[in-house]
C-alpha atoms as a PDB file:
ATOM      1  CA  UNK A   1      16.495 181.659 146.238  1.00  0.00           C
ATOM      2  CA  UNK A   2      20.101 181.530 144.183  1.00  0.00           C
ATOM      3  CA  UNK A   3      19.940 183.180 140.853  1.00  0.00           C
ATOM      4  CA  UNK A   4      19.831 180.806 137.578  1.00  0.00           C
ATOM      5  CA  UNK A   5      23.275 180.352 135.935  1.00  0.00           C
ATOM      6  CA  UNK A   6      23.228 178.201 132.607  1.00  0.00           C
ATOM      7  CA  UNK A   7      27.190 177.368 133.058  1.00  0.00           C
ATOM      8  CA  UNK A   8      26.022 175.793 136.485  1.00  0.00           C
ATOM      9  CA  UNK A   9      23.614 173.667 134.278  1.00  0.00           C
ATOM     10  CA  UNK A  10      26.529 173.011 131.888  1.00  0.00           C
ATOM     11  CA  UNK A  11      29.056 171.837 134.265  1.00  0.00           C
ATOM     12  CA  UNK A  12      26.782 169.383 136.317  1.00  0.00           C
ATOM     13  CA  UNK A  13      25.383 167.891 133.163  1.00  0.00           C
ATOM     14  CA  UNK A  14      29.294 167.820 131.736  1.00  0.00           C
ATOM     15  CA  UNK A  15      30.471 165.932 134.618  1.00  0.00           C
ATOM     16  CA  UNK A  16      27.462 163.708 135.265  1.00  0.00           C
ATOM     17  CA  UNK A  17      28.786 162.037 131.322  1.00  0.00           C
ATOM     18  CA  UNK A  18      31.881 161.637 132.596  1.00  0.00           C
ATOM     19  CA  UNK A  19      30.578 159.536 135.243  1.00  0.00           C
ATOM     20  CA  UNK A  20      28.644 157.385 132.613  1.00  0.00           C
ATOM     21  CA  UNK A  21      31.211 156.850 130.392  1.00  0.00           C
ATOM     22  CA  UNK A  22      33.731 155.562 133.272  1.00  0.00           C
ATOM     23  CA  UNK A  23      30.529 153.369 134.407  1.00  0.00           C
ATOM     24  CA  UNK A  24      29.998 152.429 130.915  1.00  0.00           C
ATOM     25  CA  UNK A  25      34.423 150.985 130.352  1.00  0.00           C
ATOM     26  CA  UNK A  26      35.714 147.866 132.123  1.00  0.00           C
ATOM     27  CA  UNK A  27      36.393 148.201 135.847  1.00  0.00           C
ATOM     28  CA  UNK A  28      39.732 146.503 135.544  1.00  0.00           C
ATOM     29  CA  UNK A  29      43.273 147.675 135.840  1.00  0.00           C
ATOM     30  CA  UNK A  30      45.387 148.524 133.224  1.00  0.00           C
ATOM     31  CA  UNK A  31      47.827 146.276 133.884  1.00  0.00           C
ATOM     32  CA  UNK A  32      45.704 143.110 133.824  1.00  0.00           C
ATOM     33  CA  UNK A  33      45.690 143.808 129.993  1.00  0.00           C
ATOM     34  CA  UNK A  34      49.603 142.711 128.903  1.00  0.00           C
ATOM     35  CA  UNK A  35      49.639 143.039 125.069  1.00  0.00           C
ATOM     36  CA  UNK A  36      52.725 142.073 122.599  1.00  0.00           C
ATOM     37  CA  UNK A  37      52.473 144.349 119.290  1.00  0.00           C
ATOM     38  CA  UNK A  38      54.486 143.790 116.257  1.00  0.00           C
ATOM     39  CA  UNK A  39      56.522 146.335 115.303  1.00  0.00           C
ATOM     40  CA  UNK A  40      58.752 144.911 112.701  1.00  0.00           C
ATOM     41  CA  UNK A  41      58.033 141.533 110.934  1.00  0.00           C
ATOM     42  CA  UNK A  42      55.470 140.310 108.638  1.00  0.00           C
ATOM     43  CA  UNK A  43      53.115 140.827 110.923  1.00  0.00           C
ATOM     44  CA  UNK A  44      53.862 143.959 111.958  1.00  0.00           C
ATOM     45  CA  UNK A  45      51.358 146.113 113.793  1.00  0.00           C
ATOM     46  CA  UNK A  46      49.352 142.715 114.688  1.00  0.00           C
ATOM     47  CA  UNK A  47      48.405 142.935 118.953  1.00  0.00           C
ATOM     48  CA  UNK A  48      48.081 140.176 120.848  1.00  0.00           C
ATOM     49  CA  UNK A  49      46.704 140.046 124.506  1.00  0.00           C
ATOM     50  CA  UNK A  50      48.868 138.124 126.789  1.00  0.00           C
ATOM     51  CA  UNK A  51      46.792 135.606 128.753  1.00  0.00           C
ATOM     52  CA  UNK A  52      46.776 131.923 130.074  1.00  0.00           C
ATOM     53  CA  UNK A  53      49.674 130.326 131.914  1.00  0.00           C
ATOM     54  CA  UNK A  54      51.560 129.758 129.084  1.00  0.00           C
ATOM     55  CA  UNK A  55      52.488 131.278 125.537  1.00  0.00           C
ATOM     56  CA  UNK A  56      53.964 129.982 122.908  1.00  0.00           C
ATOM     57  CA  UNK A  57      55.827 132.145 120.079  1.00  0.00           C
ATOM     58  CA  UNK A  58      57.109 130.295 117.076  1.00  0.00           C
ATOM     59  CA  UNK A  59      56.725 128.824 113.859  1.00  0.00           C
ATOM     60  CA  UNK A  60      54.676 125.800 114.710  1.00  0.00           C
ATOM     61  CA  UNK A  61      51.080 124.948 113.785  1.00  0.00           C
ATOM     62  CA  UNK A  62      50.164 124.410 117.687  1.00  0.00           C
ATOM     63  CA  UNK A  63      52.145 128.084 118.532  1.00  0.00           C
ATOM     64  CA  UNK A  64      50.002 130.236 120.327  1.00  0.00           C
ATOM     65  CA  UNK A  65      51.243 133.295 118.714  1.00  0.00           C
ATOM     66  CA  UNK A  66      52.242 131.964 115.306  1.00  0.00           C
ATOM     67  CA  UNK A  67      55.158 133.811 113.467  1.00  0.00           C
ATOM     68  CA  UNK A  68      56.909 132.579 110.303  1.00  0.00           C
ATOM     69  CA  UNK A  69      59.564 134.915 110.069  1.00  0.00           C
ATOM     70  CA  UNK A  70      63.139 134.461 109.054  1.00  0.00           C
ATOM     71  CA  UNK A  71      64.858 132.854 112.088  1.00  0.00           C
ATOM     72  CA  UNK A  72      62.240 131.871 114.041  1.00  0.00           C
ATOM     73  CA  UNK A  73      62.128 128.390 115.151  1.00  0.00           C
ATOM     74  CA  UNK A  74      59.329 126.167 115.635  1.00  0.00           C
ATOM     75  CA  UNK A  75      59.125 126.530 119.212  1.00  0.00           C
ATOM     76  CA  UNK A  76      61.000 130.302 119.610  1.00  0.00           C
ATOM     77  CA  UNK A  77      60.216 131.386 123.525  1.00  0.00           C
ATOM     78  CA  UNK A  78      57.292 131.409 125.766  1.00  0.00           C
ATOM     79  CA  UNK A  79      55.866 133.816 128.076  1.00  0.00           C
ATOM     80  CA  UNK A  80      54.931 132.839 131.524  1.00  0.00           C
ATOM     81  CA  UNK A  81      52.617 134.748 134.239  1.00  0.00           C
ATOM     82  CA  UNK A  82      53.507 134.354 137.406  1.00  0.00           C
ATOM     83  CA  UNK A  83      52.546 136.304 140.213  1.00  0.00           C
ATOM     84  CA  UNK A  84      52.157 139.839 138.869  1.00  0.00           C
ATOM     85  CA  UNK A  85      54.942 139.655 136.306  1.00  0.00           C
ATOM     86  CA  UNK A  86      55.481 138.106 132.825  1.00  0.00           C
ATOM     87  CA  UNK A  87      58.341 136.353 132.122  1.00  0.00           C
ATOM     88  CA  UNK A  88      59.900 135.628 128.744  1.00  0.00           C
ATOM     89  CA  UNK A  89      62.120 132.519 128.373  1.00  0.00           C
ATOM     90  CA  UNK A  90      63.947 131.437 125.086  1.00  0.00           C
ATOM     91  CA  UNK A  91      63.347 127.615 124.245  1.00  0.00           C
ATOM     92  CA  UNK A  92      66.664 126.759 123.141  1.00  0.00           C
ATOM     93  CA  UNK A  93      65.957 128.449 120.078  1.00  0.00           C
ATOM     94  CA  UNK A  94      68.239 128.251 116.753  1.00  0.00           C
ATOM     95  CA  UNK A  95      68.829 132.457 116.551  1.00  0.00           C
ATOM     96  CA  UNK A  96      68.290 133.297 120.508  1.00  0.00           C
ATOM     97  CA  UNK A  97      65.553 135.839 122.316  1.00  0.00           C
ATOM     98  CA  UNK A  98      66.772 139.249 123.241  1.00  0.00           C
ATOM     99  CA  UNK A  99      65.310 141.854 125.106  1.00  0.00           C
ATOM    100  CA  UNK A 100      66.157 145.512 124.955  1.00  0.00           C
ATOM    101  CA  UNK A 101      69.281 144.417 122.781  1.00  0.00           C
ATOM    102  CA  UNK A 102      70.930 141.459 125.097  1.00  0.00           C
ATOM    103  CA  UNK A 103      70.276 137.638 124.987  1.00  0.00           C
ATOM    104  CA  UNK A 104      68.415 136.320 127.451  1.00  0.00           C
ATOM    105  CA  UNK A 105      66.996 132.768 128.595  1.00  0.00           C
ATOM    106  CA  UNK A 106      64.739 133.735 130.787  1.00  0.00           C
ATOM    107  CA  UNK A 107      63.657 137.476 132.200  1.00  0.00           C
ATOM    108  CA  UNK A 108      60.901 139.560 133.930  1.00  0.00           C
ATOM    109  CA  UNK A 109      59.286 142.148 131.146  1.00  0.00           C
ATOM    110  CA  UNK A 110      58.755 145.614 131.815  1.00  0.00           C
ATOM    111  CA  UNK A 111      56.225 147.596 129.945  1.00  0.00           C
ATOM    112  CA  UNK A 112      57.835 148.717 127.001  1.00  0.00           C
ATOM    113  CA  UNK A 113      60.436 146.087 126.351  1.00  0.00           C
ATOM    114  CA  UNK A 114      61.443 145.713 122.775  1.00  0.00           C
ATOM    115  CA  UNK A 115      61.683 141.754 122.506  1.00  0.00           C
ATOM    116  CA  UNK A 116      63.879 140.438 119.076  1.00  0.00           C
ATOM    117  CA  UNK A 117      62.873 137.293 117.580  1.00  0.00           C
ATOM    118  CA  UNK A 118      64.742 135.643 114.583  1.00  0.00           C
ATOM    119  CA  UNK A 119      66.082 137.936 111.623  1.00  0.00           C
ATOM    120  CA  UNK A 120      63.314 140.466 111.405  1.00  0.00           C
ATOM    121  CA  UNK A 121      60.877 140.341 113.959  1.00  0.00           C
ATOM    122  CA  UNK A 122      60.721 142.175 116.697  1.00  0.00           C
ATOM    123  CA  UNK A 123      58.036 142.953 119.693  1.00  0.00           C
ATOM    124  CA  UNK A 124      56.784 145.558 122.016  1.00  0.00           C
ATOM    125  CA  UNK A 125      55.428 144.511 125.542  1.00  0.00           C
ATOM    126  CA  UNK A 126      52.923 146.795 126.622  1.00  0.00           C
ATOM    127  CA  UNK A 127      50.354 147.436 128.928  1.00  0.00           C
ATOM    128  CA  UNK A 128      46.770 148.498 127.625  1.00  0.00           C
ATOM    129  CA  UNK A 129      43.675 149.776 129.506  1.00  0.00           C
ATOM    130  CA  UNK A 130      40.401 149.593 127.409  1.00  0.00           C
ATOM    131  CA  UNK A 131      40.736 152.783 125.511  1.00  0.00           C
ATOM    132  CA  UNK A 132      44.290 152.103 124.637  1.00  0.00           C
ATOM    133  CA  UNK A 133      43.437 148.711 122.942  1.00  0.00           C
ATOM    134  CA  UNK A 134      40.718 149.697 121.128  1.00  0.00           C
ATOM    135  CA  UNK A 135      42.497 153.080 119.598  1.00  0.00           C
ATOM    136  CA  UNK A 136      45.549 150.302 119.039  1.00  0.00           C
ATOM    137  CA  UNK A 137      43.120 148.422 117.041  1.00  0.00           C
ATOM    138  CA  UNK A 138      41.631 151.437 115.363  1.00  0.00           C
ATOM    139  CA  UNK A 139      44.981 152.277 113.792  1.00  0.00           C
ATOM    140  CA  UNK A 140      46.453 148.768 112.953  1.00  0.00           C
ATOM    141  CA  UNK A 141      42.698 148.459 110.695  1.00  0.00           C
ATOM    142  CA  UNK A 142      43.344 152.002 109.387  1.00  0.00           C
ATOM    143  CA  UNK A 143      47.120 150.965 108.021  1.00  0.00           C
ATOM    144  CA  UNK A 144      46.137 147.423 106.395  1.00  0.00           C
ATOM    145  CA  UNK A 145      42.737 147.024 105.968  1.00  0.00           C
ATOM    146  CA  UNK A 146      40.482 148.056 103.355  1.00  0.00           C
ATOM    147  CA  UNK A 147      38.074 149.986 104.616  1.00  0.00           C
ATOM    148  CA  UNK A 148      34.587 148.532 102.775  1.00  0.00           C
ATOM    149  CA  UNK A 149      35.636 144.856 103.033  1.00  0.00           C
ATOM    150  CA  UNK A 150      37.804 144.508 106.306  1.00  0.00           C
ATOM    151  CA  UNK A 151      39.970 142.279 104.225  1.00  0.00           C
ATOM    152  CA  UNK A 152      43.693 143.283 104.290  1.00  0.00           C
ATOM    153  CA  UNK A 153      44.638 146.003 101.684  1.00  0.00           C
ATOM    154  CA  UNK A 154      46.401 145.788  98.715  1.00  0.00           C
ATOM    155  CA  UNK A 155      49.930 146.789  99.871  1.00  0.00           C
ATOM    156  CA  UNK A 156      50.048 144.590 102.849  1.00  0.00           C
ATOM    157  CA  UNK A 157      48.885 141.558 100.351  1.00  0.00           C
ATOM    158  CA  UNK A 158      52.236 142.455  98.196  1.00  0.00           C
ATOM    159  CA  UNK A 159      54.384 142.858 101.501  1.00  0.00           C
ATOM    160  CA  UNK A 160      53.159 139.399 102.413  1.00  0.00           C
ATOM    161  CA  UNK A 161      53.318 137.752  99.066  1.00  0.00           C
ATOM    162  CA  UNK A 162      57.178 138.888  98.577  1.00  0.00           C
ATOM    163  CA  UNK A 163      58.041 137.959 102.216  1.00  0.00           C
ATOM    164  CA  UNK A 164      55.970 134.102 101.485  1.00  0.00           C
ATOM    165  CA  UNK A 165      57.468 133.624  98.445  1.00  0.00           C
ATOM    166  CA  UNK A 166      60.907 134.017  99.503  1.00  0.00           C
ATOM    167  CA  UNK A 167      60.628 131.636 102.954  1.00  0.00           C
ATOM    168  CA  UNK A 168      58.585 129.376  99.867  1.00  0.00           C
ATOM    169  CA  UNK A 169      61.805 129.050  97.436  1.00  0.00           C
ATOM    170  CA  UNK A 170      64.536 128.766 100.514  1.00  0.00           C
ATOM    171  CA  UNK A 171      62.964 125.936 101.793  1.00  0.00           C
ATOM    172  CA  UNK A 172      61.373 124.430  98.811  1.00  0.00           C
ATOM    173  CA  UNK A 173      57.260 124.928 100.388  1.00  0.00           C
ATOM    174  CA  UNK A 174      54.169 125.065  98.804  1.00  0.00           C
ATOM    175  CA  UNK A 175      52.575 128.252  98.419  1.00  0.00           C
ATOM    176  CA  UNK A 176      49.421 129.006  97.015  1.00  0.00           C
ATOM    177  CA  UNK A 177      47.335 131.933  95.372  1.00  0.00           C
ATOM    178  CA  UNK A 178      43.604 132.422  94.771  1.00  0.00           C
ATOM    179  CA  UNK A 179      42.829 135.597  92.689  1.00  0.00           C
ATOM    180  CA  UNK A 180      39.409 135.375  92.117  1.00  0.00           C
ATOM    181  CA  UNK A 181      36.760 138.679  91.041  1.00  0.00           C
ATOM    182  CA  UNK A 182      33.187 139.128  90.552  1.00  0.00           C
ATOM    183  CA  UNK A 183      31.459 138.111  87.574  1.00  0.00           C
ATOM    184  CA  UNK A 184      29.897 141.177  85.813  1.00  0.00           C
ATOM    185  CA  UNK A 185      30.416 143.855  88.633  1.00  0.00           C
ATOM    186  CA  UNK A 186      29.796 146.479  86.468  1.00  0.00           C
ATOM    187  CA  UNK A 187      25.789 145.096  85.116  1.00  0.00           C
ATOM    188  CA  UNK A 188      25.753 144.927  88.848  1.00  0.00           C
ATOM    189  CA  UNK A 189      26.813 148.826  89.939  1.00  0.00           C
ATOM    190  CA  UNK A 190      24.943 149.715  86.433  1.00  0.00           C
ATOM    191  CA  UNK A 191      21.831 147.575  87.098  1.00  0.00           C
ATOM    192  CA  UNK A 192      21.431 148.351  90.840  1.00  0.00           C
ATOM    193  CA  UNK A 193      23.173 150.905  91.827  1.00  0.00           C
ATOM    194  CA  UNK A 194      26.910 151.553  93.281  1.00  0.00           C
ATOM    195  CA  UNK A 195      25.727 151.014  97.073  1.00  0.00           C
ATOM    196  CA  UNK A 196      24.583 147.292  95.573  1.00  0.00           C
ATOM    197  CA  UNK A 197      28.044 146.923  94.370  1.00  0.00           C
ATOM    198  CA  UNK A 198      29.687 147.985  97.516  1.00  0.00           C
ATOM    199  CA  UNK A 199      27.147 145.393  99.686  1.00  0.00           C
ATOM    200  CA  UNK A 200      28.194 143.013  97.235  1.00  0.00           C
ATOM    201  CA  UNK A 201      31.715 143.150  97.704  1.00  0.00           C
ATOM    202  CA  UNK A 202      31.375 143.127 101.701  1.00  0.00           C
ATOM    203  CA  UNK A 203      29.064 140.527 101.853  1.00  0.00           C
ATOM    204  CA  UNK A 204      31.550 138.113  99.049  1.00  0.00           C
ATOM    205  CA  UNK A 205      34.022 139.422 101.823  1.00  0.00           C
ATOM    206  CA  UNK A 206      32.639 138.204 104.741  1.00  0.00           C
ATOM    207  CA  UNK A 207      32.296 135.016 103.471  1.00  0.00           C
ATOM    208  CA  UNK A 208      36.022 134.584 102.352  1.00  0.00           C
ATOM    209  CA  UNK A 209      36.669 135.673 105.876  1.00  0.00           C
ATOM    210  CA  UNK A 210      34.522 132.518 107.542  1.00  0.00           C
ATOM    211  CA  UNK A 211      36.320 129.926 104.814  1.00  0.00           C
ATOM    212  CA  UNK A 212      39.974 130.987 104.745  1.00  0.00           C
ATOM    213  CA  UNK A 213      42.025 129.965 107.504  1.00  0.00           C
ATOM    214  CA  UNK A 214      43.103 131.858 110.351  1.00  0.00           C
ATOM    215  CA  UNK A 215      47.402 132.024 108.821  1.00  0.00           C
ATOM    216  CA  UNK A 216      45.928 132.704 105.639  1.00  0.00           C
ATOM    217  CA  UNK A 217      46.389 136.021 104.059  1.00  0.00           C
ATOM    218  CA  UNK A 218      43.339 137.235 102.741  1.00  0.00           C
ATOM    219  CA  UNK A 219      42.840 140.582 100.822  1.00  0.00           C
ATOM    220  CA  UNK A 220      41.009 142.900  98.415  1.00  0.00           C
ATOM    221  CA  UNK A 221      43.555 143.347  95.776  1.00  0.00           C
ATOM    222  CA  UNK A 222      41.526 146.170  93.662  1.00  0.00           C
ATOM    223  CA  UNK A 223      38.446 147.138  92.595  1.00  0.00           C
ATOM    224  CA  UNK A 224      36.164 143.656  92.722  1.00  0.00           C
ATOM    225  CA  UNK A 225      39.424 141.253  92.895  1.00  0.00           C
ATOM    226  CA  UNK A 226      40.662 139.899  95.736  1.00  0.00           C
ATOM    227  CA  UNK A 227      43.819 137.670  96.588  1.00  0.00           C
ATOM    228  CA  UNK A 228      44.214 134.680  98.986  1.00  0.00           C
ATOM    229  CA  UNK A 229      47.500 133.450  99.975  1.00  0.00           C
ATOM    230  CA  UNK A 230      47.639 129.821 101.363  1.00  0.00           C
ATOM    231  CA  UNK A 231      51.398 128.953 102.889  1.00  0.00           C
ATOM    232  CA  UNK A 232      52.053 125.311 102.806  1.00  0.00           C
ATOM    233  CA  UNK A 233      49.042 124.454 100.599  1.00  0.00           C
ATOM    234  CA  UNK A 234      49.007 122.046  97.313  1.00  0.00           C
ATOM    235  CA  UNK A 235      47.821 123.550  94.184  1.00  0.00           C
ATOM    236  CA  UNK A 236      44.978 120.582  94.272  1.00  0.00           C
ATOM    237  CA  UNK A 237      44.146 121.404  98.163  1.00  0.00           C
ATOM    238  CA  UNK A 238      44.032 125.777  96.875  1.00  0.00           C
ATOM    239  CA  UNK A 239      41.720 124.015  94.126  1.00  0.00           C
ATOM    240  CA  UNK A 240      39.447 122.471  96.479  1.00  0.00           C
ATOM    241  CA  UNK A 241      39.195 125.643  98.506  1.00  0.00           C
ATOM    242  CA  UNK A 242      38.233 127.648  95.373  1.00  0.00           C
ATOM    243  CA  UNK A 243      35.709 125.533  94.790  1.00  0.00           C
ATOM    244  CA  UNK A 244      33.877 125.582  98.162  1.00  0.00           C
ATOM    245  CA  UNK A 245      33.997 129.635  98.188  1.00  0.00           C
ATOM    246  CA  UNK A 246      32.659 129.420  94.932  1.00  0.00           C
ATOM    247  CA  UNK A 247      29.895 127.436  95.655  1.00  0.00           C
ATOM    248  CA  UNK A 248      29.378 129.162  98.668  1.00  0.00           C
ATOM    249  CA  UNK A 249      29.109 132.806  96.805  1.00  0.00           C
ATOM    250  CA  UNK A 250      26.838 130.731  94.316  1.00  0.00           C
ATOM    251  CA  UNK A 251      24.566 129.409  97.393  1.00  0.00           C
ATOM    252  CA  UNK A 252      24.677 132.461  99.216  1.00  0.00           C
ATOM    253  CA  UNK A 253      21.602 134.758  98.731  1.00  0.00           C
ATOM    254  CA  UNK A 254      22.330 138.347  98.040  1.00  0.00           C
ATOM    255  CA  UNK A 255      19.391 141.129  98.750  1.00  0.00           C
ATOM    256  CA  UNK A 256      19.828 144.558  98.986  1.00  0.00           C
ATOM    257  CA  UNK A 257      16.957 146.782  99.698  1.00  0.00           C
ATOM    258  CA  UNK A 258      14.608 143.912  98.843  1.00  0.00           C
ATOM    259  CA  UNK A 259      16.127 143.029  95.242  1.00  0.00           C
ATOM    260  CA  UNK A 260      17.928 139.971  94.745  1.00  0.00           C
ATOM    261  CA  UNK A 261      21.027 140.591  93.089  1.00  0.00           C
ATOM    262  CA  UNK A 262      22.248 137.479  91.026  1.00  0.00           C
ATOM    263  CA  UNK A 263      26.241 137.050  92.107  1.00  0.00           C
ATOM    264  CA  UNK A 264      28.967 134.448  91.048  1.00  0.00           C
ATOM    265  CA  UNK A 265      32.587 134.211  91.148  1.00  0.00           C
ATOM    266  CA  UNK A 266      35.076 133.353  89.243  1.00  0.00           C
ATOM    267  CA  UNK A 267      38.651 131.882  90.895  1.00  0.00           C
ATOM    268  CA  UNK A 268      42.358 131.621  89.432  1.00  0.00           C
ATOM    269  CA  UNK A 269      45.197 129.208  91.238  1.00  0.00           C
ATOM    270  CA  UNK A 270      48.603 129.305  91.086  1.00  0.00           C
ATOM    271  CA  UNK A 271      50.739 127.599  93.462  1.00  0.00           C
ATOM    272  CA  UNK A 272      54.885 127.329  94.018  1.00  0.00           C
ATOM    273  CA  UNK A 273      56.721 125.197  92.888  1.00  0.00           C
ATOM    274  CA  UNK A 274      54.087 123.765  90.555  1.00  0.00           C
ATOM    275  CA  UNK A 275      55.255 126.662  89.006  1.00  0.00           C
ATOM    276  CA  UNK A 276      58.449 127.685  90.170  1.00  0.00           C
ATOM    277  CA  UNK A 277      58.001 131.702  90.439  1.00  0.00           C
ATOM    278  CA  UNK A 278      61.154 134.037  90.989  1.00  0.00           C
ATOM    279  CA  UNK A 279      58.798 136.772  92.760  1.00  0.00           C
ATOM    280  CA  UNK A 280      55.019 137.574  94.321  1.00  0.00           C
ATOM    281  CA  UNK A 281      54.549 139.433  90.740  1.00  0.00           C
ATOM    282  CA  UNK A 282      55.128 136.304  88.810  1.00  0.00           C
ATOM    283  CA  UNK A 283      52.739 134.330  90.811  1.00  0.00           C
ATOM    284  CA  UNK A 284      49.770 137.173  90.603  1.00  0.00           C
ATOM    285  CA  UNK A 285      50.610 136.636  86.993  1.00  0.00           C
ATOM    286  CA  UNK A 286      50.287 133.293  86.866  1.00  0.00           C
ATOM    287  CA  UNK A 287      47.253 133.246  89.000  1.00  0.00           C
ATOM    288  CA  UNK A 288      45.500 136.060  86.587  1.00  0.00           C
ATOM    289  CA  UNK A 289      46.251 134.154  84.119  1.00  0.00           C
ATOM    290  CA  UNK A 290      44.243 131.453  85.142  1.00  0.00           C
ATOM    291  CA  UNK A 291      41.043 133.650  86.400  1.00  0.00           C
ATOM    292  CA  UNK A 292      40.915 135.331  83.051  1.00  0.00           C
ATOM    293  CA  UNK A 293      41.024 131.660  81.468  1.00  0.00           C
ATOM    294  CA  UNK A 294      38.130 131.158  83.949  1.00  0.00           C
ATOM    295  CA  UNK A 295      36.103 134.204  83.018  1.00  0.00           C
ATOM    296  CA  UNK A 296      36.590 133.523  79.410  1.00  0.00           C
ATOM    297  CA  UNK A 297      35.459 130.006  79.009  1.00  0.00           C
ATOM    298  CA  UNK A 298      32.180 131.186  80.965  1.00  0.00           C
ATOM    299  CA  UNK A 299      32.418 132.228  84.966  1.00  0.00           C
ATOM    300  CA  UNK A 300      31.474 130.709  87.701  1.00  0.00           C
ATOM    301  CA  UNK A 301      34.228 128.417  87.983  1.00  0.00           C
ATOM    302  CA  UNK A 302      37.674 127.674  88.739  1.00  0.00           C
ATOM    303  CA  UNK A 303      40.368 127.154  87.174  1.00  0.00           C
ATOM    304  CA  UNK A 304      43.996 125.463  88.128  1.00  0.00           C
ATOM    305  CA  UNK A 305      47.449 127.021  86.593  1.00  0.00           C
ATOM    306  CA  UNK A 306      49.372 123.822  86.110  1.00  0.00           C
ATOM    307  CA  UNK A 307      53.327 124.120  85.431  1.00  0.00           C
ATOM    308  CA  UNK A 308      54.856 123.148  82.376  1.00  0.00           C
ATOM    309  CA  UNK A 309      55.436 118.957  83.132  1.00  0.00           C
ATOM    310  CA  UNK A 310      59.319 118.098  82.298  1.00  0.00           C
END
């Protein structure tokens, strides 16, 4: 009979997880996982998996990978699978697609390919196996999302607001901001307790999540405010989407550890060119201006910043 060695032990039982965890991932190859990954844009950081015959990149509403940068046309390029490759192919666009630095109308992508798009944008083709994508994912949250809420953090909300209102004034679009907080957040953290603060905020979060749409930019801007920037909306159409998360935050039941913890909102809106803003800054401003108008005449409610009428 051997003698008893506890690294034998060690060893078996170390190699034994490593056979769970690869039973536990995906049995699929790498390269059946093609990703595109922002790396310069507003979107930047932003992965999306390449699947389905056909892919659209552009500035239209029916795009499948939407991107409203400067230069990009409605319908940009389009990647096509075929066989085991992906092909890019430029769609008689206004500014061209180039790959690796040279204009091309159509071409086979190799991983790695840096793809340009427009003025600004420009794209990585990668392949991802499962760990890859989900430590990709891991970091892009890490960099612009706040960590409590999920929403997007505060300096990717500026980043975005500067870049919107800019493509807003050069070709004369709406654009509109919600800046809305929560009514007496601190007789909430003082009443119940800072971790009933903190579920507040997700839970208001989650909800702004499921009511903004999917191109809207939706963020915590500091403390218990939070931002929502609607491209091509009306200040009346911003309105009635204040007032629908309002009275869904006012509908909404909110319980933590058993106690019912009374929680309203009140919502500002600003919109260009109802008011015809030089910057992001002057729009926040404007915006404020009209939640603290809110808050003052009595919460829970929303109120419109209307421009000065000529």
């Amino acid at each position: 009979m051997g003698s008893y060695h506890p690294d034998d032990d060690f060893e078996a039982t170390r190699v034994a997880n490593v056979g769970e965890l690869q039973k536990e991932l995906p049995a699929r190859s790498p390269k059946d996982r093609a990703y595109l990954i922002v790396l310069a844009g507003s979107n930047v950081g932003e992965m999306y998996r390449v699947e389905g015959a056909e892919i659209v990149i552009g500035r239209a509403s029916g795009a499948t990978i939407r991107l409203n940068d400067d230069g990009i046309s409605r319908r940009h390029a389009r990647l096509l699978q075929k066989d085991s490759q992906v092909l890019i192919e430029d769609l008689n666009s206004s500014n061209g697609t180039l790959v690796n630095g040279e204009h091309v109308t159509r071409a086979a992508l190799q991983d790695g390919d840096k793809i340009r798009l427009g003025s600004t944008t420009v794209l990585k083709f990668t392949y991802h196996d499962y760990l890859d994508e989900s430590f990709q994912q891991q970091m892009y949250d890490a960099a612009l999302r706040d960590a409590l809420t999920k929403a997007f953090n505060k300096k990717y909300f500026l980043d975005r607001l500067e870049t919107e209102v800019s493509y807003a004034r050069r070709h004369s679009a709406h654009l509109s901001l919600l800046m809305f907080d929560v009514d007496h957040f601190k007789k909430i953290n003082d009443t119940f307790g800072h971790l009933a603060g903190d579920y507040v905020l997700a839970r208001i979060a989650k909800i702004a999540s499921n009511t903004v749409r999917t191109e809207d930019v939706f963020a915590r801007y500091g403390g218990e405010e939070f931002g929502i920037l609607c491209r091509g909306v009306a200040l009346e159409n911003a309105g009635i989407l204040a007032e629908r998360l309002r009275l869904l935050v006012e509908g909404s039941v909110f319980e933590h550890e058993g106690v019912r913890v009374p929680t309203t909102i009140s919502v500002g809106v600003a919109a260009h060119p109802d008011i015809p803003v030089q910057s992001g800054q002057e729009l926040i401003a404007a915006a404020d201006e009209a939640l603290y108008e809110a808050k003052r005449t009595g919460r829970n409610r929303v109120l419109l910043k209307f421009g000065q009428k000529t």
